[in-house]
Protein backbone atom coordinates (compact mmCIF):
# COMPACT_ATOMS: atom_id res chain seq x y z
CA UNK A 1 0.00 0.00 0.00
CA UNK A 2 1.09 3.66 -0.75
CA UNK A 3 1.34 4.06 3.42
CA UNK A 4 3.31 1.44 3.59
CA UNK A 5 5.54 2.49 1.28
CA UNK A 6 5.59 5.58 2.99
CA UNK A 7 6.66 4.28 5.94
CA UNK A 8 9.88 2.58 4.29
CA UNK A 9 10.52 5.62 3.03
CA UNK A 10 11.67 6.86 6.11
CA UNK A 11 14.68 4.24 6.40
CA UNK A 12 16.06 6.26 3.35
CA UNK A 13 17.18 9.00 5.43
CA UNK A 14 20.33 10.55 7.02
CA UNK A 15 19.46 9.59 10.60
CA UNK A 16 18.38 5.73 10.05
CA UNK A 17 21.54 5.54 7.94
CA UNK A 18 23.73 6.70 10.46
CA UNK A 19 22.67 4.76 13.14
CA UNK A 20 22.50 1.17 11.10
CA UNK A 21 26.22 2.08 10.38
CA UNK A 22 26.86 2.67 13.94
CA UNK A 23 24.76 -0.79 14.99
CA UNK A 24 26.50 -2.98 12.02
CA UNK A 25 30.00 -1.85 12.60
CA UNK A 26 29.53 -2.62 16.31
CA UNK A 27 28.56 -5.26 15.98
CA UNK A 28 30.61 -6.71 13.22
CA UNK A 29 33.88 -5.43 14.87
CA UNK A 30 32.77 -7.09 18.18
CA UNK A 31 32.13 -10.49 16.24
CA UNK A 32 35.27 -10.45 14.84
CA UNK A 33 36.98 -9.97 17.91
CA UNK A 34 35.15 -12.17 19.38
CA UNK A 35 35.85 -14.72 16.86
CA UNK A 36 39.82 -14.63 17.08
CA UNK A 37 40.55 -14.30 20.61
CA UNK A 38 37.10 -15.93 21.96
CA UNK A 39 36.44 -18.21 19.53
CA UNK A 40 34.24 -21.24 20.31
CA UNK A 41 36.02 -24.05 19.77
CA UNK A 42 39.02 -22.40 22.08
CA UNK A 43 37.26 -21.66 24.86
CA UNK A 44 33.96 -23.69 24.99
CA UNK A 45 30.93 -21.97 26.56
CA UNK A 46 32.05 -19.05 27.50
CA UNK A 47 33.02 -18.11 23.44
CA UNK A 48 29.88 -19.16 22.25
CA UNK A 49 28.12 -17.27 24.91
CA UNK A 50 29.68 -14.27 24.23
CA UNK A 51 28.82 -14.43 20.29
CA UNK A 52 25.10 -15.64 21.50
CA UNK A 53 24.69 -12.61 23.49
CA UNK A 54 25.79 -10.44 20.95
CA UNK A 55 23.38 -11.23 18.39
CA UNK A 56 20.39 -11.26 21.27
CA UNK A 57 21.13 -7.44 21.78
CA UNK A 58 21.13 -7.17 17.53
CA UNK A 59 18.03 -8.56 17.08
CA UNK A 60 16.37 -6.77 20.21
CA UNK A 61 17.86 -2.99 18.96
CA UNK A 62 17.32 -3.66 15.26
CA UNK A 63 13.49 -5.32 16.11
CA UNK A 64 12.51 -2.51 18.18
CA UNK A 65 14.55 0.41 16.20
CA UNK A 66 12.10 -0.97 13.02
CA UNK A 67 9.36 -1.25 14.92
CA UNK A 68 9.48 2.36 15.84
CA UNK A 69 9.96 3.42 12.25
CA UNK A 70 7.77 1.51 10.81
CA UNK A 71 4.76 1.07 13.53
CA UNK A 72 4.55 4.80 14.09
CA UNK A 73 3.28 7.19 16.57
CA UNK A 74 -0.32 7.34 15.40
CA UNK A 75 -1.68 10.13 13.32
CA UNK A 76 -4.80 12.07 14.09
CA UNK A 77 -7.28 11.97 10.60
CA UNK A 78 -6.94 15.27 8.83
CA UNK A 79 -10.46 16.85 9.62
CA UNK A 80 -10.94 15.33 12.96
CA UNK A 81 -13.76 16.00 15.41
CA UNK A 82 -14.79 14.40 18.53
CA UNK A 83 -18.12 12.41 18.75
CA UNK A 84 -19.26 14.85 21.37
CA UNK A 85 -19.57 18.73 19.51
CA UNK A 86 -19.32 19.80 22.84
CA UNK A 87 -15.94 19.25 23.34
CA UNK A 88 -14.44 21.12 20.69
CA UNK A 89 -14.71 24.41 22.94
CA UNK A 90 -11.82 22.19 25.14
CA UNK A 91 -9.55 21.48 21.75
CA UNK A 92 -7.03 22.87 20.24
CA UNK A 93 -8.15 23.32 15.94
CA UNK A 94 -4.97 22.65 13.73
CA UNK A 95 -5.06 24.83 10.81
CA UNK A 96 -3.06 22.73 8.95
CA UNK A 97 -4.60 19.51 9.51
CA UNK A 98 -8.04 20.99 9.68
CA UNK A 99 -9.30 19.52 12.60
CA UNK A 100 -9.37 19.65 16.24
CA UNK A 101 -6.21 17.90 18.68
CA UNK A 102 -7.14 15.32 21.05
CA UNK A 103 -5.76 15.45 24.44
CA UNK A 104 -2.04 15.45 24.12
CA UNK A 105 -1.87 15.74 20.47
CA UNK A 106 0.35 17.44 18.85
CA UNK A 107 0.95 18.80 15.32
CA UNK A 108 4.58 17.84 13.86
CA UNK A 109 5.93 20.51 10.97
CA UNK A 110 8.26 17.67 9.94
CA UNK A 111 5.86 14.31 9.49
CA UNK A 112 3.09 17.58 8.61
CA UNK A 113 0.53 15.67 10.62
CA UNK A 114 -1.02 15.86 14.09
CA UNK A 115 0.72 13.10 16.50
CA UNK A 116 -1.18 11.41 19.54
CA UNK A 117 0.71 11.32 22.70
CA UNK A 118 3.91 13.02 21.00
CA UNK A 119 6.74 13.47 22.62
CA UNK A 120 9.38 14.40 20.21
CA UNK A 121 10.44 14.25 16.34
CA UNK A 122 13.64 11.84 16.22
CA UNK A 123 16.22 12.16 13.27
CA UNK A 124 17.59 9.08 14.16
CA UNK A 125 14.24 7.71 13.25
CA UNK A 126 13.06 9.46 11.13
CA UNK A 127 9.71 9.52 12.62
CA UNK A 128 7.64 11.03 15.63
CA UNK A 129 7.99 9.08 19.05
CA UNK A 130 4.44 9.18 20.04
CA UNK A 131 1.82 6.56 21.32
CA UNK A 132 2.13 3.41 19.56
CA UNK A 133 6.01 3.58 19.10
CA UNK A 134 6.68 5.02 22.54
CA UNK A 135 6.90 1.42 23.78
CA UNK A 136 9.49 0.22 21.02
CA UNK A 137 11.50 3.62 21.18
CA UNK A 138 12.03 3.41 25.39
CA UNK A 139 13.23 -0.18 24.78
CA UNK A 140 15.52 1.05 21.46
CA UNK A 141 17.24 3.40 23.29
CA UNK A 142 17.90 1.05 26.49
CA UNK A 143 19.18 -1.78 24.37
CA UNK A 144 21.46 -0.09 22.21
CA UNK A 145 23.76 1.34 24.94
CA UNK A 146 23.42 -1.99 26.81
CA UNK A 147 24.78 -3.84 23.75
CA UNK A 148 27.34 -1.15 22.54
CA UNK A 149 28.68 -1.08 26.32
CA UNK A 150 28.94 -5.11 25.84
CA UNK A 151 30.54 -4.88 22.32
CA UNK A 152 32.93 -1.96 23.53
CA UNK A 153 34.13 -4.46 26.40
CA UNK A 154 34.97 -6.97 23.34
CA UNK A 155 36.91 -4.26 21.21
CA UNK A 156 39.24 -2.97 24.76
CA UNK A 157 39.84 -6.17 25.58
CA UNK A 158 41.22 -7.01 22.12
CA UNK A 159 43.00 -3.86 21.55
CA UNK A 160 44.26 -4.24 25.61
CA UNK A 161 45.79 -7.42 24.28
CA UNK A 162 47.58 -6.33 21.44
CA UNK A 163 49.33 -3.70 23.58
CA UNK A 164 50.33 -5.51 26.35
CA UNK A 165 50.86 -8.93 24.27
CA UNK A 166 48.70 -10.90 26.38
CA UNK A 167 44.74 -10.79 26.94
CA UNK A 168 42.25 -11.90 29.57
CA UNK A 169 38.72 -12.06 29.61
CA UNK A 170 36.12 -13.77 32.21
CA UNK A 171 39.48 -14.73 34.19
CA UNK A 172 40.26 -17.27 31.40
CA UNK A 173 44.16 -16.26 29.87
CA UNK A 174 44.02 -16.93 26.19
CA UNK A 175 47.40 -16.30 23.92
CA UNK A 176 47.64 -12.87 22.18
CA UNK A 177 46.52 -12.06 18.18
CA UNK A 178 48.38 -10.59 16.06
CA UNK A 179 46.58 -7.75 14.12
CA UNK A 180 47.98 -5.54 11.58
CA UNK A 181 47.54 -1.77 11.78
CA UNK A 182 44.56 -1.75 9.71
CA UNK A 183 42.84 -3.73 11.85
CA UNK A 184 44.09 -2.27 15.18
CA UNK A 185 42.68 1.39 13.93
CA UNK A 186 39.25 -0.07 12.74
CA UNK A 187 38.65 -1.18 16.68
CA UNK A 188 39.71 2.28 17.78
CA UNK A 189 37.27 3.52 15.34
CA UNK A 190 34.37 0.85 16.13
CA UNK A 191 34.86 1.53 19.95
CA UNK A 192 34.85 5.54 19.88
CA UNK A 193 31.44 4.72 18.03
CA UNK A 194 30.48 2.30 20.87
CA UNK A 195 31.07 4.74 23.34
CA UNK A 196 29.69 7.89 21.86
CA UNK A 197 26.23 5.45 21.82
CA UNK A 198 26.63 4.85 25.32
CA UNK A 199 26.86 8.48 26.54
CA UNK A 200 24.58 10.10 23.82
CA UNK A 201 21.62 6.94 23.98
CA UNK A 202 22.02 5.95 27.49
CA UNK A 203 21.33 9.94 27.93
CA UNK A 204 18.05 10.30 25.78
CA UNK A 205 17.10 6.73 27.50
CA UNK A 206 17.78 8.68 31.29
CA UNK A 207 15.26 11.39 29.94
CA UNK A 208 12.87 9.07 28.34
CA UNK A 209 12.54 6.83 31.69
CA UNK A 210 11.75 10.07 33.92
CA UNK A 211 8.97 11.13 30.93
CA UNK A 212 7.61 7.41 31.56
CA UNK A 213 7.54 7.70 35.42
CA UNK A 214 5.78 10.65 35.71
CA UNK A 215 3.56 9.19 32.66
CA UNK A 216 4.66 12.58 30.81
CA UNK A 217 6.30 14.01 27.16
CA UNK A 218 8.68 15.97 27.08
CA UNK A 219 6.45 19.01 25.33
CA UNK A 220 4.27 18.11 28.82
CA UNK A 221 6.76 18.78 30.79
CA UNK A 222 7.42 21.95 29.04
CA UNK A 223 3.88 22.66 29.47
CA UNK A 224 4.14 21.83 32.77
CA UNK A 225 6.69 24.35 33.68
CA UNK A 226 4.73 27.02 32.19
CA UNK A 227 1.58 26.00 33.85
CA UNK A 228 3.60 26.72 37.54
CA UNK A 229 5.07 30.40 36.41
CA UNK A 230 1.00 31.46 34.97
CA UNK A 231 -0.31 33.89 36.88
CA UNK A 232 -3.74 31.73 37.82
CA UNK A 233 -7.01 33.07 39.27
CA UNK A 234 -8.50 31.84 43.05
CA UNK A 235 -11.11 29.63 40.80
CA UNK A 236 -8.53 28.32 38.87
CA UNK A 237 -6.44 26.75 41.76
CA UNK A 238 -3.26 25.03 41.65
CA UNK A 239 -2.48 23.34 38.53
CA UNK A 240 -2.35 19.52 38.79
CA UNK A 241 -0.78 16.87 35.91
CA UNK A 242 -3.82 15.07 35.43
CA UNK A 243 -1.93 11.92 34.10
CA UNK A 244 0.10 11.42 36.78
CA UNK A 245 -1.42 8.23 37.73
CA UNK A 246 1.58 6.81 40.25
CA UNK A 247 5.03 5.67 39.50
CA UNK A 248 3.81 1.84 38.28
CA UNK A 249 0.63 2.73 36.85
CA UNK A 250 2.70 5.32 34.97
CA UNK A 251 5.31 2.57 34.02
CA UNK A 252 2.55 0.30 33.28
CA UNK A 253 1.20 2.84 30.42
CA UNK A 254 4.55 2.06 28.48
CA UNK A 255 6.20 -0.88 30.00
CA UNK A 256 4.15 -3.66 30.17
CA UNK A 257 3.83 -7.05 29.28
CA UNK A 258 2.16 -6.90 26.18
CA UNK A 259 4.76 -4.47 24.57
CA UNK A 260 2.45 -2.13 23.20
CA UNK A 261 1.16 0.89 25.56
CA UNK A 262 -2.21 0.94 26.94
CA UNK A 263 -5.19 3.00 25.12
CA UNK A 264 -6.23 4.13 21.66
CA UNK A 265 -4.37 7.75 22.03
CA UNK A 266 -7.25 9.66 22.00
CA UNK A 267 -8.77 8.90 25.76
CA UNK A 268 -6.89 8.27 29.23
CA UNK A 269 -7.17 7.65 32.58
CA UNK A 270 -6.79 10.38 35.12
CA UNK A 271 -5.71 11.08 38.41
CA UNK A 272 -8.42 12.01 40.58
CA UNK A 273 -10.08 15.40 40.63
CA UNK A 274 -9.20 16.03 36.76
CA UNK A 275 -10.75 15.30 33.65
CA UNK A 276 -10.34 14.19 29.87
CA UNK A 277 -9.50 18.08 29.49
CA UNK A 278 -7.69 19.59 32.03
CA UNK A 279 -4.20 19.95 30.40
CA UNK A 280 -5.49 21.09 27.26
CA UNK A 281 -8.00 23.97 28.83
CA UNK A 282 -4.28 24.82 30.34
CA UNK A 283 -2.43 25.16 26.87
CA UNK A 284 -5.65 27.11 25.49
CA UNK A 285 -4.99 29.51 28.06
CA UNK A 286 -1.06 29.43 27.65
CA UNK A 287 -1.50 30.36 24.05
CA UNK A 288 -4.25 32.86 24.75
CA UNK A 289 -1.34 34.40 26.96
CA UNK A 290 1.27 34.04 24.56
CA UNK A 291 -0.74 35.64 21.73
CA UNK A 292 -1.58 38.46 23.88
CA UNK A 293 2.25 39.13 24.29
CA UNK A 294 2.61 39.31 20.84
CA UNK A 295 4.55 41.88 18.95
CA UNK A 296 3.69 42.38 14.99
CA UNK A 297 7.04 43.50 12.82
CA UNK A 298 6.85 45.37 9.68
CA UNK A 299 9.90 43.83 7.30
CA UNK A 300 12.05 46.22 6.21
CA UNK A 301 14.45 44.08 4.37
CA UNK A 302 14.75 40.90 2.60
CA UNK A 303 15.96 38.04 3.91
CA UNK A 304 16.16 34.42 2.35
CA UNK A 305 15.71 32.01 4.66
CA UNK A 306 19.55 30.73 4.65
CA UNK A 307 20.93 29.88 7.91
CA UNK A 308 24.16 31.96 7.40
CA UNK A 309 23.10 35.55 6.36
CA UNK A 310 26.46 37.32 5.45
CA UNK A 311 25.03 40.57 4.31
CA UNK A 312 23.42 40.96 7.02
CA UNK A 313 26.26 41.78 9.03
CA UNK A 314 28.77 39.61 10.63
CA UNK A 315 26.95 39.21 14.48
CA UNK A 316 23.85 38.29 12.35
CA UNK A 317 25.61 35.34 10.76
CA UNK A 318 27.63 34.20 14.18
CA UNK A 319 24.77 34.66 16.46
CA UNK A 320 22.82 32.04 14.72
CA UNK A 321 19.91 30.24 17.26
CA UNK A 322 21.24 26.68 18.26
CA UNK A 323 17.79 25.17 16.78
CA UNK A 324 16.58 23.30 13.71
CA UNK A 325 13.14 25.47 14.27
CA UNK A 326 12.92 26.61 10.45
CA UNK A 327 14.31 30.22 8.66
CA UNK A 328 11.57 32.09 6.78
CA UNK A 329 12.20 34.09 4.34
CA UNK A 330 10.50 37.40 4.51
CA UNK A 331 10.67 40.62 1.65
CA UNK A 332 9.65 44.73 2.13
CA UNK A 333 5.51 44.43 3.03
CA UNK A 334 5.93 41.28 4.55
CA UNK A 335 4.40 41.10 8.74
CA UNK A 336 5.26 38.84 11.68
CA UNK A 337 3.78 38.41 14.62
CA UNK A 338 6.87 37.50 17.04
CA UNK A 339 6.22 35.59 19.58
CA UNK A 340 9.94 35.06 21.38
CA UNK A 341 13.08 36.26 20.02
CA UNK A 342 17.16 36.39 20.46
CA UNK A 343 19.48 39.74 20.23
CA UNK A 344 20.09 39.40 16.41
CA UNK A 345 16.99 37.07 15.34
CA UNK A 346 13.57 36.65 15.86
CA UNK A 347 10.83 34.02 16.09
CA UNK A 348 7.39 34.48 14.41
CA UNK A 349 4.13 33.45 12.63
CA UNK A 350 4.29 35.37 8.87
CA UNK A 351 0.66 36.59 8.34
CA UNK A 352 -0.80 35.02 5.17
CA UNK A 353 -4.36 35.34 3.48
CA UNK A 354 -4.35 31.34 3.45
CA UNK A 355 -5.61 30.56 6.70
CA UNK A 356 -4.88 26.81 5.88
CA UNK A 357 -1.37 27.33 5.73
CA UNK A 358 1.46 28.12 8.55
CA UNK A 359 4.68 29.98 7.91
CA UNK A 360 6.79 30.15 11.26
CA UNK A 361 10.41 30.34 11.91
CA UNK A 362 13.59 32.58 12.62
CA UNK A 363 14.30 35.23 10.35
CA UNK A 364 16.86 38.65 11.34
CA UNK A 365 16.13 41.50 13.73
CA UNK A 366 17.79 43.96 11.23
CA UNK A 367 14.98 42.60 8.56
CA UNK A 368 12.11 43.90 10.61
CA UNK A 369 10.48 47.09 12.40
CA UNK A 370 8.66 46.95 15.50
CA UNK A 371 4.97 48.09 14.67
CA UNK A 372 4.26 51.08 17.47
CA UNK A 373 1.57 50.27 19.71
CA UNK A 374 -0.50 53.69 18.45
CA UNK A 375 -0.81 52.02 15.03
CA UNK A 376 -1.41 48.36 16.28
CA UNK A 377 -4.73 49.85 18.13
CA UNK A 378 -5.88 52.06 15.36
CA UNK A 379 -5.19 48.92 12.75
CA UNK A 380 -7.39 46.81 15.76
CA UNK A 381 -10.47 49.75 16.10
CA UNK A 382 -10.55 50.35 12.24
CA UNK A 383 -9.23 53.73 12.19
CA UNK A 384 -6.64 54.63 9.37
CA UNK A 385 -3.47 55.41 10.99
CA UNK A 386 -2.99 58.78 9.23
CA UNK A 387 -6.27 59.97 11.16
């Protein structure tokens, strides 16, 4: 099928390329190793142990690295609407998708669709971690470090017994290999890969396990954060997670036994005292905030959307932002609203006639003029600005 297809798609990417390399030549290097100074037939059990163990982690990073590709977050349909009407005055409507967000939905600019449960877009991927890959993503990024930090005590171990001429392993003395230089550099090379995967993965995995014991994404937890600095009203109260169910029951929601997480995506359980919408009548009043904070720039001067604008002056082009958050490119007549911004650049929504569409991203301070506040409430009453 054309989804299908789709979905394979994905493999034929930077990221997914990467990290097969890194997995196969891991792995392979390990094997190797494995095979000259722990081979089978020299030392019994423990050799063919080692080489057993090694494929286990394989299979269990390349089945659930796959899985997470290929099985997918779960997309909202385009033009979605709850059964009940009622409860679209509690949802978030995505212009681009044309329908309304279910509880902790999220629209993705890179997949270009709305994502239940999502937590982040992944390079390595290629894909959104959301509901139905959360499961095989947690256990991807637990079993890759786990087997790179097993494959990495292969390649030292064989490299330790070139040096010093004799090896050890498992308290069982083995005579030393001989390997040419060639072969010396490719485990210096395989294990600096190893390790990197250890301290980058084991990382994201440390994050991922504190977003699945509090039963939260990471764009949650941002919300979160914001939720405890908003200025809130004596009816409003103090704001409480309302999927914080308890550190098993949150595990549970992932981490369970049938290796797929519990739900359809688009209703949950809550903790007591909240409902179906309580976070997301929180981020409709977050936005409502953040629009009201809004500044609208007049553009001034063109600017192409490349990350590195030289003509733009020199602090322009080394003050970059540290994001992959897009550039748009804006032209004389152009307006942004800017919602947050940086010393040299500035983040905003462009204003188009399509309402369908959504143009968003960084673009230079020196491109645009701050619109006085005297115009901005004579544009909002009606009244010409000359008048």
């Amino acid at each position: 099928t054309m989804g299908s297809l789709y979905e394979l798609k994905r493999l034929l990417h930077f990221g997914p390329i990467i990290a097969l390399c890194v997995i196969f030549i891991c792995y392979t290097m390990s094997i190797i190793d494995s095979m000259l100074w722990l081979l089978p037939t020299h030392n019994g059990i423990a050799g063919k142990l080692n080489v057993l163990v090694l494929t286990i982690w394989l299979a269990l990073i390349l089945g659930n690295f796959f899985r997470a590709i290929l099985g997918g977050p779960g997309y909202v349909p385009k033009n979605w609407v709850p059964k009940d009407k009622n409860d679209t005055k509690y949802l978030q409507f995505c212009q681009v998708c044309q329908g309304y967000k279910p509880p902790r939905a999220h629209h993705c600019r890179k997949c270009e669709r709305c994502v239940l449960k999502m937590d982040h877009h992944c390079p390595w991927i290629n894909n959104c971690c959301g509901h139905f890959n959360h499961t095989n993503f947690v256990l991807f990024v637990f079993f890759a470090p786990v087997g790179c930090m097993h494959a990495l005590i292969v390649m030292v171990a064989t490299v330790w017994s070139q040096v010093f001429r004799r090896a050890e392993y498992l308290q069982i003395a083995v005579r030393p290999v001989n390997f040419s230089i060639n072969a010396f550099l490719m485990n210096l090379f395989a294990s600096g890969l190893a390790f990197g995967t250890i301290v980058a993965v084991g990382i994201l995995f440390y994050y991922q396990m504190k977003n699945v014991i509090t039963n939260s994404t990471g764009i949650e937890q941002w919300i979160i954060e914001k939720a405890e600095d908003r200025r809130r009203t004596e009816e409003e109260g103090t704001f409480k997670y309302p999927y914080n169910l308890g550190k098993l029951k949150n595990i549970l929601e992932v981490l369970n036994f049938s290796f797929r997480p519990y739900g359809d995506g688009y209703v949950w359980p809550v903790a007591k005292g909240c409902h179906q919408f309580t976070l997301t009548i929180e981020q409709i009043k977050q936005k409502h905030e953040k629009r009201s904070r809004m500044v609208p720039f007049d553009i001034i001067k063109s600017y192409s959307g490349w990350w590195f604008p030289c003509t733009l002056g020199i602090c322009t082009c080394a003050r970059v932002p540290c994001s992959d958050e897009p550039r748009i490119a804006v032209c004389p007549g152009d307006r942004v609203i800017v919602s947050r911004g940086q010393k040299y650049w500035l983040y905003g929504n462009k204003v188009l006639k399509d309402e369908g569409k959504r143009i968003r991203g960084w673009f230079p301070r020196k491109c645009g003029l701050r619109v006085p506040e005297q115009n901005r409430r004579c544009e909002n009453n009606g009244t010409p600005v000359n008048s």
